[in-house]
PDB file of N, CA and C in Angstrom:
ATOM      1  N   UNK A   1     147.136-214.448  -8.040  1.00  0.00           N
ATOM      2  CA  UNK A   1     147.749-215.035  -6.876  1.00  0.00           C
ATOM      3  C   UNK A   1     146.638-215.408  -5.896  1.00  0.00           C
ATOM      4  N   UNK A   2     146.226-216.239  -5.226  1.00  0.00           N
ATOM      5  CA  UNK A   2     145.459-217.007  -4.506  1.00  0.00           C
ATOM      6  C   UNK A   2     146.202-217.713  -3.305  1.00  0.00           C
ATOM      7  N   UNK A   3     145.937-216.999  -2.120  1.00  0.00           N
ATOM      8  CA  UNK A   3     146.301-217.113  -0.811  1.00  0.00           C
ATOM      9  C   UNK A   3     145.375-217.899  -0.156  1.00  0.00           C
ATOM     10  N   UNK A   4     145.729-219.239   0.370  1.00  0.00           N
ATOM     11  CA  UNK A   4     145.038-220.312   1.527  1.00  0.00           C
ATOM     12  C   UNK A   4     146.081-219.420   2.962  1.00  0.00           C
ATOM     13  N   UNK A   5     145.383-219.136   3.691  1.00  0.00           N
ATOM     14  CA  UNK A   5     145.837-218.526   4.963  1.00  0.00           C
ATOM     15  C   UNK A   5     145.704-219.945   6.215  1.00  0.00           C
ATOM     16  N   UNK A   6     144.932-220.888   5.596  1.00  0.00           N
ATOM     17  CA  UNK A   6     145.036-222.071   6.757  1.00  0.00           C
ATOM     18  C   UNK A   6     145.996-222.946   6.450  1.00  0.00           C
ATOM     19  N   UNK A   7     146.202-222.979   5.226  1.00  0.00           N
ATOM     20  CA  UNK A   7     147.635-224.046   4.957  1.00  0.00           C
ATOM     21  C   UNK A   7     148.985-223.393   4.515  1.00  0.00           C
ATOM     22  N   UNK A   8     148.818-222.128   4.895  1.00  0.00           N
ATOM     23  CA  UNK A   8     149.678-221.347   4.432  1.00  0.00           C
ATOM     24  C   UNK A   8     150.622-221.479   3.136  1.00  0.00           C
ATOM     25  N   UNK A   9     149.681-221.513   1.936  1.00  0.00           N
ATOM     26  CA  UNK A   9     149.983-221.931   1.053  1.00  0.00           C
ATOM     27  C   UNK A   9     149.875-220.500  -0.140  1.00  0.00           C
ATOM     28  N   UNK A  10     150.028-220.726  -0.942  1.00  0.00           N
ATOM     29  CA  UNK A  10     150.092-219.646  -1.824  1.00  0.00           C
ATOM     30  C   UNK A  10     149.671-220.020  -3.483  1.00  0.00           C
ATOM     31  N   UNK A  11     149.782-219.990  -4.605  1.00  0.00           N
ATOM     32  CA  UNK A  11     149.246-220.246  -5.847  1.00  0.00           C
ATOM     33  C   UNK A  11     149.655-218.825  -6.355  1.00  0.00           C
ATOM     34  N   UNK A  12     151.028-218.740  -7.379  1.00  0.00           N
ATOM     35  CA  UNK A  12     151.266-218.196  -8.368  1.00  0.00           C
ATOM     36  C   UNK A  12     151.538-218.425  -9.350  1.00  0.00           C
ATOM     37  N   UNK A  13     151.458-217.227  -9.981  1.00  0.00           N
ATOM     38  CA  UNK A  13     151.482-217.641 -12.141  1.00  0.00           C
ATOM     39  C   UNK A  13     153.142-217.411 -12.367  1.00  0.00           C
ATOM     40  N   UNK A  14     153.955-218.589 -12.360  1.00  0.00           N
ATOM     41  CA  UNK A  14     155.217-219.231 -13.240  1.00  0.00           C
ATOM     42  C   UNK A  14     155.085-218.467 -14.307  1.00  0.00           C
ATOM     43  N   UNK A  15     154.033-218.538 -15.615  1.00  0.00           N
ATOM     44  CA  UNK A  15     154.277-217.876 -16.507  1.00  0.00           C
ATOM     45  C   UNK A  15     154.653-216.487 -16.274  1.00  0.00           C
ATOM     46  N   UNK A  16     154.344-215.565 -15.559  1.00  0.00           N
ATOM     47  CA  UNK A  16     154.468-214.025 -15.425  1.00  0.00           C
ATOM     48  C   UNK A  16     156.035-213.762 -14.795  1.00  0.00           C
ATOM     49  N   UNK A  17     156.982-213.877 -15.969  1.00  0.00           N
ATOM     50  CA  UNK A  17     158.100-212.933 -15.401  1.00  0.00           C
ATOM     51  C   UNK A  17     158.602-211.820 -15.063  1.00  0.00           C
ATOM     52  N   UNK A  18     157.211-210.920 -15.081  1.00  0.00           N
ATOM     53  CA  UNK A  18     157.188-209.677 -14.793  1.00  0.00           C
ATOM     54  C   UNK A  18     157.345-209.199 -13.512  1.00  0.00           C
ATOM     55  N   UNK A  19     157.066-210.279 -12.474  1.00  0.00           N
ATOM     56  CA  UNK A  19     157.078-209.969 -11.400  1.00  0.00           C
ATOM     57  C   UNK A  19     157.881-211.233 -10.086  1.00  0.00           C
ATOM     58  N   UNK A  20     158.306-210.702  -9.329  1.00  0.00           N
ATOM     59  CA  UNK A  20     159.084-211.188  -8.043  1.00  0.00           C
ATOM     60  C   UNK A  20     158.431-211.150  -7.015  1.00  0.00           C
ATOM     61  N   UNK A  21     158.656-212.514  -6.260  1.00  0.00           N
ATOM     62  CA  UNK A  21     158.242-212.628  -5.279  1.00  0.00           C
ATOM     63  C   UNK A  21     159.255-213.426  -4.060  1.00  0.00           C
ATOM     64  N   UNK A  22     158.752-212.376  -2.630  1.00  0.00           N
ATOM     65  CA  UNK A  22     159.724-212.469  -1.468  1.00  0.00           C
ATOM     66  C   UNK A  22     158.415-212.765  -0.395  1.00  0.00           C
ATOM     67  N   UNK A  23     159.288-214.112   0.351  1.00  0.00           N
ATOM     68  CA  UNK A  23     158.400-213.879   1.270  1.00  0.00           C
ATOM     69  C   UNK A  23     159.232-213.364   2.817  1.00  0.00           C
ATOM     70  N   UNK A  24     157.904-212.887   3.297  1.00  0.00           N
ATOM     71  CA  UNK A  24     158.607-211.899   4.315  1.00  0.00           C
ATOM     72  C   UNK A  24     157.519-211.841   5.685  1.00  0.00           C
ATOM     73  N   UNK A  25     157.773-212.444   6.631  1.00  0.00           N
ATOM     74  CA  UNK A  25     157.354-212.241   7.774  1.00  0.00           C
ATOM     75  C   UNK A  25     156.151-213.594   7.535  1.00  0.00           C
ATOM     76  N   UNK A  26     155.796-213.798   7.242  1.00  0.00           N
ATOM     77  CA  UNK A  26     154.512-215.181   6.646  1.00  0.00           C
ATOM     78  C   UNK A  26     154.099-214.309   6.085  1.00  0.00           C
ATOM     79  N   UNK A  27     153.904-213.267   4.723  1.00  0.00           N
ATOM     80  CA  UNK A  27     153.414-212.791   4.106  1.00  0.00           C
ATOM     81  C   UNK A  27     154.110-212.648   2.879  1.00  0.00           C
ATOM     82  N   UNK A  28     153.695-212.840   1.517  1.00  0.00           N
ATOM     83  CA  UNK A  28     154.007-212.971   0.201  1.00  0.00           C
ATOM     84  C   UNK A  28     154.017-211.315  -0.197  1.00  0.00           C
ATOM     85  N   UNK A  29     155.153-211.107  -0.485  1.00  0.00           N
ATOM     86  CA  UNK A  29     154.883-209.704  -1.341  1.00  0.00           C
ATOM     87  C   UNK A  29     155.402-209.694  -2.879  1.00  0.00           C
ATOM     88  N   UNK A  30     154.423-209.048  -3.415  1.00  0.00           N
ATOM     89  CA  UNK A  30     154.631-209.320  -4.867  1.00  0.00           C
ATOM     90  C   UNK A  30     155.792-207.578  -5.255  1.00  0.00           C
ATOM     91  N   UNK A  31     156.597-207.883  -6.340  1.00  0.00           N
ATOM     92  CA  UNK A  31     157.108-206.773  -6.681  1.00  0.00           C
ATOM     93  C   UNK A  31     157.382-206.499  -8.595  1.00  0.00           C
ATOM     94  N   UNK A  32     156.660-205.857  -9.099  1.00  0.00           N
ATOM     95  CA  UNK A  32     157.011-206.204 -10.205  1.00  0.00           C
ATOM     96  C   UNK A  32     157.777-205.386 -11.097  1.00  0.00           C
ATOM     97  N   UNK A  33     158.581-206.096 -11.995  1.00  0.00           N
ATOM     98  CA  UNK A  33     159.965-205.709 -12.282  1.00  0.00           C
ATOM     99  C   UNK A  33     159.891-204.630 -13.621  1.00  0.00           C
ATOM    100  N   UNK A  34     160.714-203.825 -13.896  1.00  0.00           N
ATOM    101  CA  UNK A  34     160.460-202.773 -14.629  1.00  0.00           C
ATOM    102  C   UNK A  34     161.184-203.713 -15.968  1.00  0.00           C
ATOM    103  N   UNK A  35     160.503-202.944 -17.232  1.00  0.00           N
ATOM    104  CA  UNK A  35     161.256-203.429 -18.535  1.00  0.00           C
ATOM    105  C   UNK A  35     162.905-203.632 -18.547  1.00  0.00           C
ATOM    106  N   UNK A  36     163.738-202.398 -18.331  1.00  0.00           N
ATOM    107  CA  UNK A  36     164.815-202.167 -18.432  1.00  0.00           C
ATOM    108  C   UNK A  36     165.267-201.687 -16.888  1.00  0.00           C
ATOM    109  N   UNK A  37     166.686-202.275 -16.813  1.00  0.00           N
ATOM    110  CA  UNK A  37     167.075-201.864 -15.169  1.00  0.00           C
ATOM    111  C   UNK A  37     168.014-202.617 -14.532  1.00  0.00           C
ATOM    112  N   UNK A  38     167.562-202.482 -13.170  1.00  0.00           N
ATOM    113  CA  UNK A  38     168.129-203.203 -12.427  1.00  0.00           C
ATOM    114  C   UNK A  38     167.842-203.403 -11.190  1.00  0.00           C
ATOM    115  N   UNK A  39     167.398-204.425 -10.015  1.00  0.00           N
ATOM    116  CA  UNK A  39     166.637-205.031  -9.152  1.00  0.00           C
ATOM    117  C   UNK A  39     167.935-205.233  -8.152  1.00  0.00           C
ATOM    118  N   UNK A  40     168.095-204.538  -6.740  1.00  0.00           N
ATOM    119  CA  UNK A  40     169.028-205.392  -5.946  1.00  0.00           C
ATOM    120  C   UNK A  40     168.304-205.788  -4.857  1.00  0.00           C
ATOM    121  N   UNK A  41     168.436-206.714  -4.573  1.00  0.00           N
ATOM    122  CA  UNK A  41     167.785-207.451  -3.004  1.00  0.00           C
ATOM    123  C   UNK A  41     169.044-207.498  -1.769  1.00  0.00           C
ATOM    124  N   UNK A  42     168.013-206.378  -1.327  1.00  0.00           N
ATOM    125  CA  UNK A  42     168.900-206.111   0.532  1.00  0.00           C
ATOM    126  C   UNK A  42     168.429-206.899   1.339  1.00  0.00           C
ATOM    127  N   UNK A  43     169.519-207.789   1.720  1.00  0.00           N
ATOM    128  CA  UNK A  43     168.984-208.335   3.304  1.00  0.00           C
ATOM    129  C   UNK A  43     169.883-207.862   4.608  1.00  0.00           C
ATOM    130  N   UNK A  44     168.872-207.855   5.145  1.00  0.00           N
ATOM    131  CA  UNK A  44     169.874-207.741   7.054  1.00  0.00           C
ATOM    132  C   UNK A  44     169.210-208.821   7.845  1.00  0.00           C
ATOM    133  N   UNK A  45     170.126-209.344   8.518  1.00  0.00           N
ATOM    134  CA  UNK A  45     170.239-210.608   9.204  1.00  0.00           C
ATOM    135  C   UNK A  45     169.594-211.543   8.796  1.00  0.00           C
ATOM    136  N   UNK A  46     169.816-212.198   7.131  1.00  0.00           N
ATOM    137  CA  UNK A  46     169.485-212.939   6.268  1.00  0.00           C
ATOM    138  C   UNK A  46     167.988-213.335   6.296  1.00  0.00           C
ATOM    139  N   UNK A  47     167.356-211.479   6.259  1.00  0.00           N
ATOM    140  CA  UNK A  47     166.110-211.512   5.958  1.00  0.00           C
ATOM    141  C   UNK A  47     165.795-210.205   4.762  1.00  0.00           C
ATOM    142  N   UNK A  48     165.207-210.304   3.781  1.00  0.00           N
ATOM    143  CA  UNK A  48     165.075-209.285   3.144  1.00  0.00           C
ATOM    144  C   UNK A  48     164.246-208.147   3.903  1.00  0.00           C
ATOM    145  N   UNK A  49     165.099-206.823   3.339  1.00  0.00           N
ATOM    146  CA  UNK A  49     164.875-205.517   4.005  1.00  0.00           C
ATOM    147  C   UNK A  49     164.093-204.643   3.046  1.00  0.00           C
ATOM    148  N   UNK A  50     165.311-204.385   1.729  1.00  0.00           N
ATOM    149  CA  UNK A  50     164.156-203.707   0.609  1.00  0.00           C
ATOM    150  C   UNK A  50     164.666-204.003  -0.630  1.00  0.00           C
ATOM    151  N   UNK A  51     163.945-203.583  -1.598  1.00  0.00           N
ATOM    152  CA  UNK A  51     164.280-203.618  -2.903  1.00  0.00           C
ATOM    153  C   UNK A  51     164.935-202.440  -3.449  1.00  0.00           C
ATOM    154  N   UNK A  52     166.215-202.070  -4.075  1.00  0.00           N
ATOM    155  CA  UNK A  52     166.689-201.052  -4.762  1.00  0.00           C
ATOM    156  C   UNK A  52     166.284-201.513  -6.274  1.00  0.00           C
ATOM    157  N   UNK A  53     165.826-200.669  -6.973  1.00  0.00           N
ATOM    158  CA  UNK A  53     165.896-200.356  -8.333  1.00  0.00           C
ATOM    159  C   UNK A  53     166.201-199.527  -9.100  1.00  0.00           C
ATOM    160  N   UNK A  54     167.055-199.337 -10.070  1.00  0.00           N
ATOM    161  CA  UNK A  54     167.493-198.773 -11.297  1.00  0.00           C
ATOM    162  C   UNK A  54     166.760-198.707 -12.501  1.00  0.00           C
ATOM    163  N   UNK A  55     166.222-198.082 -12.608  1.00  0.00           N
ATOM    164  CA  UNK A  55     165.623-198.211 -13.987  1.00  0.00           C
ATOM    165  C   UNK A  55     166.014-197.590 -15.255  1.00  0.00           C
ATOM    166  N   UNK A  56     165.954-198.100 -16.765  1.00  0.00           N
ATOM    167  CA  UNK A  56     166.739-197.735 -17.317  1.00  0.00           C
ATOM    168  C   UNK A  56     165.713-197.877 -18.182  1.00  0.00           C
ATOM    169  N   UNK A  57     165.745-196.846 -19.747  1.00  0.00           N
ATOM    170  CA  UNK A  57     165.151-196.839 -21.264  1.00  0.00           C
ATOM    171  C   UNK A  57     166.169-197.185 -22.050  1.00  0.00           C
ATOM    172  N   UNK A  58     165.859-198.371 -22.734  1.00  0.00           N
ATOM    173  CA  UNK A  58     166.427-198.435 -23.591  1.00  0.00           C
ATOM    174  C   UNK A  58     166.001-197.504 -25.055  1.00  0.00           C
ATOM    175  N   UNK A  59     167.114-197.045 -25.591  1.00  0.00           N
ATOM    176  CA  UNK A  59     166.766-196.217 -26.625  1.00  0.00           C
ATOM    177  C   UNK A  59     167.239-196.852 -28.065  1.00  0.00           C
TER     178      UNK A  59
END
């Protein structure tokens, strides 16, 4: 990931579905997602707050 802070621009890898990204306040936060599970995105006052996760093994 490669951050321009003057054009407030950003550069991430599309290929990598491993991981999520929120932006939040002018800052990119990366979160990356577990094999098995489940990901909920909380917002309050249609801004994200936090991430809940479930995680699960598949057996």
């Amino acid at each position: 990931m490669k951050i321009d802070h003057e054009k407030m621009t950003a550069e991430i890898d599309l290929m990598n579905d491993k991981t999520m990204y929120v932006v939040k306040d002018n800052r990119l936060i990366p979160h990356t997602l577990s094999d098995y599970g489940e990901t909920v995105v909380i917002t309050m006052g249609g801004k994200v707050d936090r991430f809940e996760t479930k995680e699960k093994r598949k057996v």
